[in-house]
C-alpha atoms as a PDB file:
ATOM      1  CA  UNK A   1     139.525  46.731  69.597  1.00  0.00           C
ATOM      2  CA  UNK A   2     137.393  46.566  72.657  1.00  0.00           C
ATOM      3  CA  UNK A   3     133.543  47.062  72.434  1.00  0.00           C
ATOM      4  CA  UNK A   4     132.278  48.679  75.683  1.00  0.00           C
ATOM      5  CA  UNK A   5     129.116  46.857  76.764  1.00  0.00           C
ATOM      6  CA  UNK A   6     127.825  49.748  78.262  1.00  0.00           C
ATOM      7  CA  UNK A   7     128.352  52.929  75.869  1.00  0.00           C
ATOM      8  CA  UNK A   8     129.503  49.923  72.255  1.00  0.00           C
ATOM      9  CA  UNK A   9     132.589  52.637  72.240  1.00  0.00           C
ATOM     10  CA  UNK A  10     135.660  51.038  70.895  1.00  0.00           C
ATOM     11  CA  UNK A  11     138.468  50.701  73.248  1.00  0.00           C
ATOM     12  CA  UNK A  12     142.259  50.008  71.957  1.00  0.00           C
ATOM     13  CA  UNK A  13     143.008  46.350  72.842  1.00  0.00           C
ATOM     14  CA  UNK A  14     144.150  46.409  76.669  1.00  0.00           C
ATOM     15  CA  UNK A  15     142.527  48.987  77.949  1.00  0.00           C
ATOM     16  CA  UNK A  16     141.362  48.476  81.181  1.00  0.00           C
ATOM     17  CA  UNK A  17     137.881  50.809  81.523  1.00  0.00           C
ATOM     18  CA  UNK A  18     136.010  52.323  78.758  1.00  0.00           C
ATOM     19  CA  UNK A  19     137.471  55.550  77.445  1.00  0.00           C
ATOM     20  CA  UNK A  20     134.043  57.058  77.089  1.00  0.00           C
ATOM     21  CA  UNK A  21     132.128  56.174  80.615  1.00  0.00           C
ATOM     22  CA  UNK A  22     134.709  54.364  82.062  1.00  0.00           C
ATOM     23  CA  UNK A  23     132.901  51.482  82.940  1.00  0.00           C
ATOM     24  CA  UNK A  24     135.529  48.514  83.630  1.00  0.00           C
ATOM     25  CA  UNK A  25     135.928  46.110  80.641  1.00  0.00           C
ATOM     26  CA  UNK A  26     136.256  42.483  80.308  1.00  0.00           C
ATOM     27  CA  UNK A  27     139.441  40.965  79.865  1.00  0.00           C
ATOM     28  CA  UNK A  28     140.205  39.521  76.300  1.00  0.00           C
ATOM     29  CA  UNK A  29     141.983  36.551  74.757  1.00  0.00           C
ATOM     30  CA  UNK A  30     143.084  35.697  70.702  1.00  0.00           C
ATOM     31  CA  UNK A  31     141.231  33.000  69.367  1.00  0.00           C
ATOM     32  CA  UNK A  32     143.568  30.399  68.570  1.00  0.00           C
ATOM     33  CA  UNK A  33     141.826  29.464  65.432  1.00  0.00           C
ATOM     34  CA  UNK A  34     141.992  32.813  63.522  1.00  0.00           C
ATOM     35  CA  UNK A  35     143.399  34.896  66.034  1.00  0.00           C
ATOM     36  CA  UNK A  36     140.169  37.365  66.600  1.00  0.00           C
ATOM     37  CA  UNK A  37     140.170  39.043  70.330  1.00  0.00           C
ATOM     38  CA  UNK A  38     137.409  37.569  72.515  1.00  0.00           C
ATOM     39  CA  UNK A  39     136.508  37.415  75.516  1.00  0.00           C
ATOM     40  CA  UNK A  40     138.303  35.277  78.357  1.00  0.00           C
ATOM     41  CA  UNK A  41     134.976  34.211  79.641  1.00  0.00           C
ATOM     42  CA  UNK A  42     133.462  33.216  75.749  1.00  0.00           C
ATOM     43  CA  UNK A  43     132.220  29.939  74.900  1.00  0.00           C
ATOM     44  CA  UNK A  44     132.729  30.249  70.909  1.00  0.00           C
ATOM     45  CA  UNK A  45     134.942  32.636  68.630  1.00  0.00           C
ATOM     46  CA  UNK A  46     132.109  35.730  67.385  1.00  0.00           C
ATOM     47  CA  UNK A  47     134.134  35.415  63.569  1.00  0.00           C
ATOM     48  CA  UNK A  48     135.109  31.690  62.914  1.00  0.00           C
ATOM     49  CA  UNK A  49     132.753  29.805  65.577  1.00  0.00           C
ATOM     50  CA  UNK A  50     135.366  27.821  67.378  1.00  0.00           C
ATOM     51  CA  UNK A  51     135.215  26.353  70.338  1.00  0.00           C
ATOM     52  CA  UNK A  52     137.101  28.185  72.906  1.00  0.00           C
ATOM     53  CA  UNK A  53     135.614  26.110  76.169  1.00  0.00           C
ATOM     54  CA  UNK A  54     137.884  22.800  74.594  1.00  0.00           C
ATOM     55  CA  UNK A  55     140.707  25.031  74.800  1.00  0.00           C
ATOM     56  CA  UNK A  56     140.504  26.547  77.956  1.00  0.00           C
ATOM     57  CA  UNK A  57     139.896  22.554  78.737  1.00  0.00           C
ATOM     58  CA  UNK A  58     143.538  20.908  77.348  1.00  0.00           C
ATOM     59  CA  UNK A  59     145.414  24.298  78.757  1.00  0.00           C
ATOM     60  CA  UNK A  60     144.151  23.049  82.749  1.00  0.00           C
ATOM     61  CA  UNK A  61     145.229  19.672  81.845  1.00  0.00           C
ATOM     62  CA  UNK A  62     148.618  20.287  80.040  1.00  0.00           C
ATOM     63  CA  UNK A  63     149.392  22.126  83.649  1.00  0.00           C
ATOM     64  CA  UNK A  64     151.830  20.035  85.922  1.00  0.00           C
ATOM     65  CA  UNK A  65     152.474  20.086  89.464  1.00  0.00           C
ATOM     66  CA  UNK A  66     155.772  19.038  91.083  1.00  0.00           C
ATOM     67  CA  UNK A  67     155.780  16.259  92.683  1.00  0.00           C
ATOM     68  CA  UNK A  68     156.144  15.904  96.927  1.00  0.00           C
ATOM     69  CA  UNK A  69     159.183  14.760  98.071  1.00  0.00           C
ATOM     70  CA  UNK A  70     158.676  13.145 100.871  1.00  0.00           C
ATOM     71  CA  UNK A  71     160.973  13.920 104.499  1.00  0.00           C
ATOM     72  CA  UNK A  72     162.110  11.060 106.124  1.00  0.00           C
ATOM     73  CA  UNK A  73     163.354  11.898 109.874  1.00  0.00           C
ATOM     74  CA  UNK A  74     165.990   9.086 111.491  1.00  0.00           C
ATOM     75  CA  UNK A  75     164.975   7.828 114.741  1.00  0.00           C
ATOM     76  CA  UNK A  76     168.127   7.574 116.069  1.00  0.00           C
ATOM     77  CA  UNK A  77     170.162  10.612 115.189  1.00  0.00           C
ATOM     78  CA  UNK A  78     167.150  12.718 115.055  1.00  0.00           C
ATOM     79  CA  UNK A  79     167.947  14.254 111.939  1.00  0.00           C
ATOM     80  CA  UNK A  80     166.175  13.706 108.332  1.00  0.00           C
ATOM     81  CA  UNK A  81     167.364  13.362 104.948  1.00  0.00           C
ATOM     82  CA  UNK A  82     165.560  16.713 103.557  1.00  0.00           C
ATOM     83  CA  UNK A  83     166.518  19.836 104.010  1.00  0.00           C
ATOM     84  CA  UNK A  84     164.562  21.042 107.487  1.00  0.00           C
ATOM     85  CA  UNK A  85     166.878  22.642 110.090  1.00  0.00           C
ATOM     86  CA  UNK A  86     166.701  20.452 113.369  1.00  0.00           C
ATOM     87  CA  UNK A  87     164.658  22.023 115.898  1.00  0.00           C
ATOM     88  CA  UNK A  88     164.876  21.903 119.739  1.00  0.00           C
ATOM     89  CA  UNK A  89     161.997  20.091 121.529  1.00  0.00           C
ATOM     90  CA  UNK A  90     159.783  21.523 123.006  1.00  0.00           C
ATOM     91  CA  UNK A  91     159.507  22.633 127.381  1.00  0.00           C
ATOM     92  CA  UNK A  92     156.864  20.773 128.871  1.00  0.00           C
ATOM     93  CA  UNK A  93     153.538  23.288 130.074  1.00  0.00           C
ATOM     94  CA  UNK A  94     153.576  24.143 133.730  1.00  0.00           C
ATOM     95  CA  UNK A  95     150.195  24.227 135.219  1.00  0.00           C
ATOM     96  CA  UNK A  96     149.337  27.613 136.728  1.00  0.00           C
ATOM     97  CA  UNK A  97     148.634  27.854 140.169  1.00  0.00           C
ATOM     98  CA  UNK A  98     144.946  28.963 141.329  1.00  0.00           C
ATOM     99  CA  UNK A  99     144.652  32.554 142.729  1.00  0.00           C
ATOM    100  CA  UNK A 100     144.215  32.554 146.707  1.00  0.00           C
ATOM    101  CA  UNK A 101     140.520  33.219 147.373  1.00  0.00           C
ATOM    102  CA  UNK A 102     138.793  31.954 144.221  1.00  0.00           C
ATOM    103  CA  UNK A 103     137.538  28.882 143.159  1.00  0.00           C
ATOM    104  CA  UNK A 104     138.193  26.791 140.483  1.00  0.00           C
ATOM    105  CA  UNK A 105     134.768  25.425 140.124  1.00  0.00           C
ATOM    106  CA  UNK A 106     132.303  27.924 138.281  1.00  0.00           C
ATOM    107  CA  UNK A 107     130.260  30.144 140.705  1.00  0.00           C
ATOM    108  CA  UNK A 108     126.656  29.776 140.881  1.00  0.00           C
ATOM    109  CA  UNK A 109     124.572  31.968 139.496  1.00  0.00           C
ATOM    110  CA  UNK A 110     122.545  33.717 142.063  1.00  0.00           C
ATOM    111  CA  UNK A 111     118.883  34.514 141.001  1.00  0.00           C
ATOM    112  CA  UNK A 112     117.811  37.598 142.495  1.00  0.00           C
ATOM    113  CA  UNK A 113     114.443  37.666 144.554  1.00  0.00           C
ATOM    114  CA  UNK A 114     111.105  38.595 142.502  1.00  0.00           C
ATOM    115  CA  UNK A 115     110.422  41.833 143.150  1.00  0.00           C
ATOM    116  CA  UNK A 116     106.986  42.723 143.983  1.00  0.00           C
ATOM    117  CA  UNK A 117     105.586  45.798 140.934  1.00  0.00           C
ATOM    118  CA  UNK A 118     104.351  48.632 142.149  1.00  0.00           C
ATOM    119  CA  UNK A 119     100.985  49.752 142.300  1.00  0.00           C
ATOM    120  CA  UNK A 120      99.935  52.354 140.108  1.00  0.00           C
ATOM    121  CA  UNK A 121      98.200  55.728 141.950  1.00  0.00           C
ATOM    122  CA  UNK A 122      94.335  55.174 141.802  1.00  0.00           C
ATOM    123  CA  UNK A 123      93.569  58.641 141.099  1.00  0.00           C
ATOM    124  CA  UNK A 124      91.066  60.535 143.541  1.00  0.00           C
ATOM    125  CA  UNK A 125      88.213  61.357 141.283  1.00  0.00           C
ATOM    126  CA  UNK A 126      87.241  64.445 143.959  1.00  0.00           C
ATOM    127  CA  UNK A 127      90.671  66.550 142.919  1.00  0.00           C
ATOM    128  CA  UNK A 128      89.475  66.077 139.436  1.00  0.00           C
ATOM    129  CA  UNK A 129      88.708  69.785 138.578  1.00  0.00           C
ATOM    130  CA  UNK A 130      84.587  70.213 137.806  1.00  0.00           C
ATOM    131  CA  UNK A 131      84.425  71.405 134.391  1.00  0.00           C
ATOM    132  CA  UNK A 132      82.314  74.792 134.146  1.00  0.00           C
ATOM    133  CA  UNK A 133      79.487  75.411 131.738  1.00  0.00           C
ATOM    134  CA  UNK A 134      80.029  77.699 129.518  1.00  0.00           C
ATOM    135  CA  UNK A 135      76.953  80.185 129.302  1.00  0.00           C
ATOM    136  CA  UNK A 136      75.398  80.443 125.551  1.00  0.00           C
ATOM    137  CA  UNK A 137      76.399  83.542 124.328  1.00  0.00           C
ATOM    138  CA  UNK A 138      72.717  85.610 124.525  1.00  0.00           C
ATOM    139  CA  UNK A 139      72.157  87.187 121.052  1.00  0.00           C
ATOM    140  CA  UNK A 140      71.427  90.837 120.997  1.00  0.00           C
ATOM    141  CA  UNK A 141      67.765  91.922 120.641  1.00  0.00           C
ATOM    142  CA  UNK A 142      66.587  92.580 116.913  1.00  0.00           C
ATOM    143  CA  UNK A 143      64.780  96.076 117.457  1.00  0.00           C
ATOM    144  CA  UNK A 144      61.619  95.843 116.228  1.00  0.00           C
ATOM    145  CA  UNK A 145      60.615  98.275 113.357  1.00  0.00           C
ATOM    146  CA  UNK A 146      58.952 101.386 113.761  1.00  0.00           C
ATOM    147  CA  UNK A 147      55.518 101.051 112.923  1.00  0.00           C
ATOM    148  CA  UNK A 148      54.386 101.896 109.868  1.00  0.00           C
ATOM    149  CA  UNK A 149      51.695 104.579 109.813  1.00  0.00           C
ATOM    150  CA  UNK A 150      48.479 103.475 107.264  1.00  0.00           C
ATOM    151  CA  UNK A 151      47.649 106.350 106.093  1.00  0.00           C
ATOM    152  CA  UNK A 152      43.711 106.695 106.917  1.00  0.00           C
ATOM    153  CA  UNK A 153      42.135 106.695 103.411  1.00  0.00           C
ATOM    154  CA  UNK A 154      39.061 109.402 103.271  1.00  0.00           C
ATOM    155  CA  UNK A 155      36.463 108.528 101.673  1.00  0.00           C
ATOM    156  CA  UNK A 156      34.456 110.421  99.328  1.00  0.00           C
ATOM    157  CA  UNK A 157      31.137 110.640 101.178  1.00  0.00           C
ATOM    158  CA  UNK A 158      33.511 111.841 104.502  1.00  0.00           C
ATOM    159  CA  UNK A 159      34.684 114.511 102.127  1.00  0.00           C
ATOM    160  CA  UNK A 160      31.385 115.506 101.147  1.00  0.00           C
ATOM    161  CA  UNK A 161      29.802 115.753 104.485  1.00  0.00           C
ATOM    162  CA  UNK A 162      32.771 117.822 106.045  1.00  0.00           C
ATOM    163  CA  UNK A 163      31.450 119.966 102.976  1.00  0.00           C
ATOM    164  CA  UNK A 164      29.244 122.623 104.377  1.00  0.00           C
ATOM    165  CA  UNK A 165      25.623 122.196 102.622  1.00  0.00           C
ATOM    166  CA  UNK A 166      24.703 125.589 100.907  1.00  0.00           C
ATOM    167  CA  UNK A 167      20.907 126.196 100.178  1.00  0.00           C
ATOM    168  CA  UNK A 168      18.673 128.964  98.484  1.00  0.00           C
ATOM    169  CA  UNK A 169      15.611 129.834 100.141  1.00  0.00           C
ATOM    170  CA  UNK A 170      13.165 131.925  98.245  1.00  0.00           C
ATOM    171  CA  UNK A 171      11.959 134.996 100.141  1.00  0.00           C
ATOM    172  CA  UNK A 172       8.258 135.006  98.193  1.00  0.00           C
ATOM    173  CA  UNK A 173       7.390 131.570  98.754  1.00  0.00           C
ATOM    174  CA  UNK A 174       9.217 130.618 101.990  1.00  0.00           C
ATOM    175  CA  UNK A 175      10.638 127.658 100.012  1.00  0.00           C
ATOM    176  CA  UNK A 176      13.985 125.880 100.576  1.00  0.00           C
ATOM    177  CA  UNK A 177      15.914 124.883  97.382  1.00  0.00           C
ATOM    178  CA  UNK A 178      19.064 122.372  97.874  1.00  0.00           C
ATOM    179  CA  UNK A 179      22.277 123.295  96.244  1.00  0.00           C
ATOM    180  CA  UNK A 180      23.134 120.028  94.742  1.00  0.00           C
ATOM    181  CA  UNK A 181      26.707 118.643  96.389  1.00  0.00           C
ATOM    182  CA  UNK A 182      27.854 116.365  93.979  1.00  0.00           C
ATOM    183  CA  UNK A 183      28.086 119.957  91.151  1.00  0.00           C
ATOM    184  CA  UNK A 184      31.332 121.671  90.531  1.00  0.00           C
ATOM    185  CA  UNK A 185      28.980 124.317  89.147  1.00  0.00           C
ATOM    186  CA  UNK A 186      25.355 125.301  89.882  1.00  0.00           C
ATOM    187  CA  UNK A 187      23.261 126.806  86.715  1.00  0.00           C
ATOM    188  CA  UNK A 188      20.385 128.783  87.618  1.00  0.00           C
ATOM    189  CA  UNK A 189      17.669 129.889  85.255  1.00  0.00           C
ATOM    190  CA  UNK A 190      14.902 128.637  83.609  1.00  0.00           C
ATOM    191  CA  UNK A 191      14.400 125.547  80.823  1.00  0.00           C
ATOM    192  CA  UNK A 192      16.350 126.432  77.619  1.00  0.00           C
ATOM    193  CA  UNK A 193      18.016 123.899  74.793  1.00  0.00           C
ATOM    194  CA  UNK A 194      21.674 125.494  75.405  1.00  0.00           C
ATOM    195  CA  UNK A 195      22.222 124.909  79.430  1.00  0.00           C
ATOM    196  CA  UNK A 196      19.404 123.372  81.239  1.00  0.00           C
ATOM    197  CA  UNK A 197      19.316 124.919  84.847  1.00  0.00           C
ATOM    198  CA  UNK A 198      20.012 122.855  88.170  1.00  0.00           C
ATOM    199  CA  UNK A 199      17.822 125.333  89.717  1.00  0.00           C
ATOM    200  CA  UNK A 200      14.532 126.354  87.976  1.00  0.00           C
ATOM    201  CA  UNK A 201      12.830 129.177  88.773  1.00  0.00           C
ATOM    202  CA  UNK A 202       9.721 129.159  86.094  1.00  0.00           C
ATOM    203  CA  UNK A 203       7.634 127.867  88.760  1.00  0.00           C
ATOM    204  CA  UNK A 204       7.864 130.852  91.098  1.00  0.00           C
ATOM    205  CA  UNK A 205       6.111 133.957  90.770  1.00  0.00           C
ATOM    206  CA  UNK A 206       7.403 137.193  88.957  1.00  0.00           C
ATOM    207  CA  UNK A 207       9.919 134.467  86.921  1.00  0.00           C
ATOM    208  CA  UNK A 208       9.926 136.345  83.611  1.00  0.00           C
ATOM    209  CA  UNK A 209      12.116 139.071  85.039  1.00  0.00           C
ATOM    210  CA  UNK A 210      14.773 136.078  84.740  1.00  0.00           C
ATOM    211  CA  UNK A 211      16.830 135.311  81.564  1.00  0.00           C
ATOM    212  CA  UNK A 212      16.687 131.319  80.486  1.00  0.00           C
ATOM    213  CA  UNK A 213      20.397 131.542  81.636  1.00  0.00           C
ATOM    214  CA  UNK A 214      21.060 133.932  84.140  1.00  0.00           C
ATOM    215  CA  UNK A 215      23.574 133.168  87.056  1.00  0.00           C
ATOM    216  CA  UNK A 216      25.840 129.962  88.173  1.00  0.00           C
ATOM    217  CA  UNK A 217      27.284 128.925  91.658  1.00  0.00           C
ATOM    218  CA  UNK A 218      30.583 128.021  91.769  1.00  0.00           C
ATOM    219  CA  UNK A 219      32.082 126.005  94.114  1.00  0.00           C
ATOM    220  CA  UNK A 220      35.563 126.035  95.031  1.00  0.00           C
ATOM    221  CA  UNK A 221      36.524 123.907  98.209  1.00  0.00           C
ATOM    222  CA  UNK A 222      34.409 125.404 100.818  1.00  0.00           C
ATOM    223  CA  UNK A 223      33.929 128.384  99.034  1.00  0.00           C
ATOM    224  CA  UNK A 224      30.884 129.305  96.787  1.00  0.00           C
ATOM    225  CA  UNK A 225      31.406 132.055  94.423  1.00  0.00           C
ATOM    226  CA  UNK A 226      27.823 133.793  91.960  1.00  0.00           C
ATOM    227  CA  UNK A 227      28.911 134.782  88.748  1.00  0.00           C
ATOM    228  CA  UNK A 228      26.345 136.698  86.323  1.00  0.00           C
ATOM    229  CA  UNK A 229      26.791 134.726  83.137  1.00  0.00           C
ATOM    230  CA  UNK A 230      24.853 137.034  80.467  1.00  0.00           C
ATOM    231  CA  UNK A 231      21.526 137.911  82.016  1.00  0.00           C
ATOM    232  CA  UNK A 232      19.317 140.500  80.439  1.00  0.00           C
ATOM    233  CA  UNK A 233      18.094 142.383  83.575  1.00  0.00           C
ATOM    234  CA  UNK A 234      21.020 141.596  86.124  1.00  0.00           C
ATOM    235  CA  UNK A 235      21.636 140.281  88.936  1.00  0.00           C
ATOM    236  CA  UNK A 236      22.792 142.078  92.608  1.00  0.00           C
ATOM    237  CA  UNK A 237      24.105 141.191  95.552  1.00  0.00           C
ATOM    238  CA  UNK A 238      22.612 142.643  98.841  1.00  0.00           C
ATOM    239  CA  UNK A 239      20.782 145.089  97.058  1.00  0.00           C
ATOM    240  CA  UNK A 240      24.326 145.657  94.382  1.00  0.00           C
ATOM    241  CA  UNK A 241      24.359 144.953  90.528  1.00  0.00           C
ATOM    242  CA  UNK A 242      26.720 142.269  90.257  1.00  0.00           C
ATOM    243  CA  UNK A 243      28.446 143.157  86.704  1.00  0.00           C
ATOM    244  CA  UNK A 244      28.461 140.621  83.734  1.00  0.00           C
ATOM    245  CA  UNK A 245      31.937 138.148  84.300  1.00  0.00           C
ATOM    246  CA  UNK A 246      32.579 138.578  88.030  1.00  0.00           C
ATOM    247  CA  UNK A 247      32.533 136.553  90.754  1.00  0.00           C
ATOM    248  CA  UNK A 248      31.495 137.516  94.247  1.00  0.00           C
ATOM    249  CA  UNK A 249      32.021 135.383  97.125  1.00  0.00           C
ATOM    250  CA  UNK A 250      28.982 134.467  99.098  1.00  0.00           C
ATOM    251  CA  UNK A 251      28.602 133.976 102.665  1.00  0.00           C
ATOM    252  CA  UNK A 252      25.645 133.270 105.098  1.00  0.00           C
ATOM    253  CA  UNK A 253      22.967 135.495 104.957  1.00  0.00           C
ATOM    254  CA  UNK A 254      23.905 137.271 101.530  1.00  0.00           C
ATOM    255  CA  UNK A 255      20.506 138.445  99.679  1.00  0.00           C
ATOM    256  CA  UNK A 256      20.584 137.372  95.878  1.00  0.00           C
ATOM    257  CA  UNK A 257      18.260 139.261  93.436  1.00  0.00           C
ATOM    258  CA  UNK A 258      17.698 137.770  89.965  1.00  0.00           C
ATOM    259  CA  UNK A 259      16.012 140.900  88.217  1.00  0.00           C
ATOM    260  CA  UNK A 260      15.278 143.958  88.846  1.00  0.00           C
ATOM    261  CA  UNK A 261      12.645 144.728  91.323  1.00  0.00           C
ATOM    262  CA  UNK A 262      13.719 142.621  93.476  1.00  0.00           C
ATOM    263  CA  UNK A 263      10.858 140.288  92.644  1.00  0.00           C
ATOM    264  CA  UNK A 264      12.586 136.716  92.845  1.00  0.00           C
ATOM    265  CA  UNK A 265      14.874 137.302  95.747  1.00  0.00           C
ATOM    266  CA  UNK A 266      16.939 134.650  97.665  1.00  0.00           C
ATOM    267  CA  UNK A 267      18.360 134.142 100.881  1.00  0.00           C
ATOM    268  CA  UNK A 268      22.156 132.211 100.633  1.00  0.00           C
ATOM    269  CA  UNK A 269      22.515 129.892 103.488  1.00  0.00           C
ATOM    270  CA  UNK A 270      25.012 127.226 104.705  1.00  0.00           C
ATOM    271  CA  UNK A 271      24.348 124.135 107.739  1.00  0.00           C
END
């Protein structure tokens, strides 16, 4: 058998490529010791270690080569003793004649003249084209922003003096009395322990017609409102009882009455 070196498939003996990836094999020999196939080109037997390179050695030297015989050729007769058929001799070479017009010698090489390279164009820097700026591209105006109105903040003492300042001026006496500004609600009346009065009228003459609480001012925007708030001998407006709960809406000039009698009268004024 033949071990592929390639794919170690086993080959029958003289097979000439490997059965299984046909790579070519190497040719084989029996070893003449114990008859084991080898390889041609193997230095020892790989089952009973002999020597195959001495054998390959005596087989070139047991080869024999005839011998030469050697030809001997008569002078005279012109014919030799081996077996070589006699051959004619040979014509002499005639010379051939020269063609008419051309030399024998070699021609000379001619060298043609150096010829002069020619100048490259110098270009003419005015046809150069002038390059043209390119303008910036101009960036579109940001519109401003509206402005913002602030809204005017009013302060409280601008509120109070577009307020209209209300007064009560008492008839009797000729004397002014200043509505406070800074009250919702105006109590008038004389010193008690349940609602002490903004405006006191125990001072002025004729007061004991007037209850301890008797009347409040209201105020309502611009507006000013009199209200009789429990009194025990009324109150009127321009000369008219002003009944207990309601509200009447003063204006310049209106005549107040706390009593009856019309003994502590007032005069309602605005500036």
């Amino acid at each position: 058998m033949i071990v592929c070196p390639n794919c170690n498939h086993q080959n029958p003996d003289g097979a000439i490529q490997c059965e299984a990836c046909l790579t070519p094999l190497p040719a084989t020999m029996n070893c003449p010791s114990c008859g084991a196939t080898v390889q041609t080109d193997a230095a020892f037997c790989g089952q009973c270690g002999y020597n195959l390179q001495v054998n390959t050695a005596e087989e070139s030297s047991s080869v024999e080569f005839p011998e030469a015989v050697p030809t001997v050729v008569s002078a005279a007769s012109g014919s030799s003793t081996g077996s070589m058929p006699d051959l004619d001799p040979p014509e002499p070479l005639v010379s051939p004649d020269p063609l008419a017009g051309f030399s024998t010698s070699e021609p000379e090489t001619q060298t043609p003249p150096p010829v002069a390279p020619t100048p490259l164009p110098t270009p003419d820097p005015t046809a150069l084209p002038t390059p043209v700026a390119t303008p910036d591209p101009t960036p579109d105006p940001t519109p401003a922003p509206p402005p913002v109105a602030t809204p005017v903040a009013r302060s409280s003492a601008t509120q109070l003096q577009a307020m209209p300042q209300a007064r009560l001026f008492h008839v009797q006496t000729n004397t002014p009395i200043e509505l406070p500004a800074t009250l919702s609600v105006v109590h008038i009346g004389k010193p008690n322990d349940l609602v002490p009065p903004d405006v006191d009228v125990s001072g002025f003459p004729h007061s004991e017609v007037v209850s301890r609480i008797h009347a409040d001012i209201r105020v309502e925007g611009t507006n000013f409102f009199l209200e009789d708030v429990g009194s025990s001998n009324g109150t009127y407006v321009n000369n008219l009882p002003l009944p207990k709960g309601n509200r009447q809406l003063l204006r310049a000039g209106d005549r107040i009455a706390l009593g009856k009698g019309d003994m502590v009268t007032f005069i309602f004024q605005l500036s």
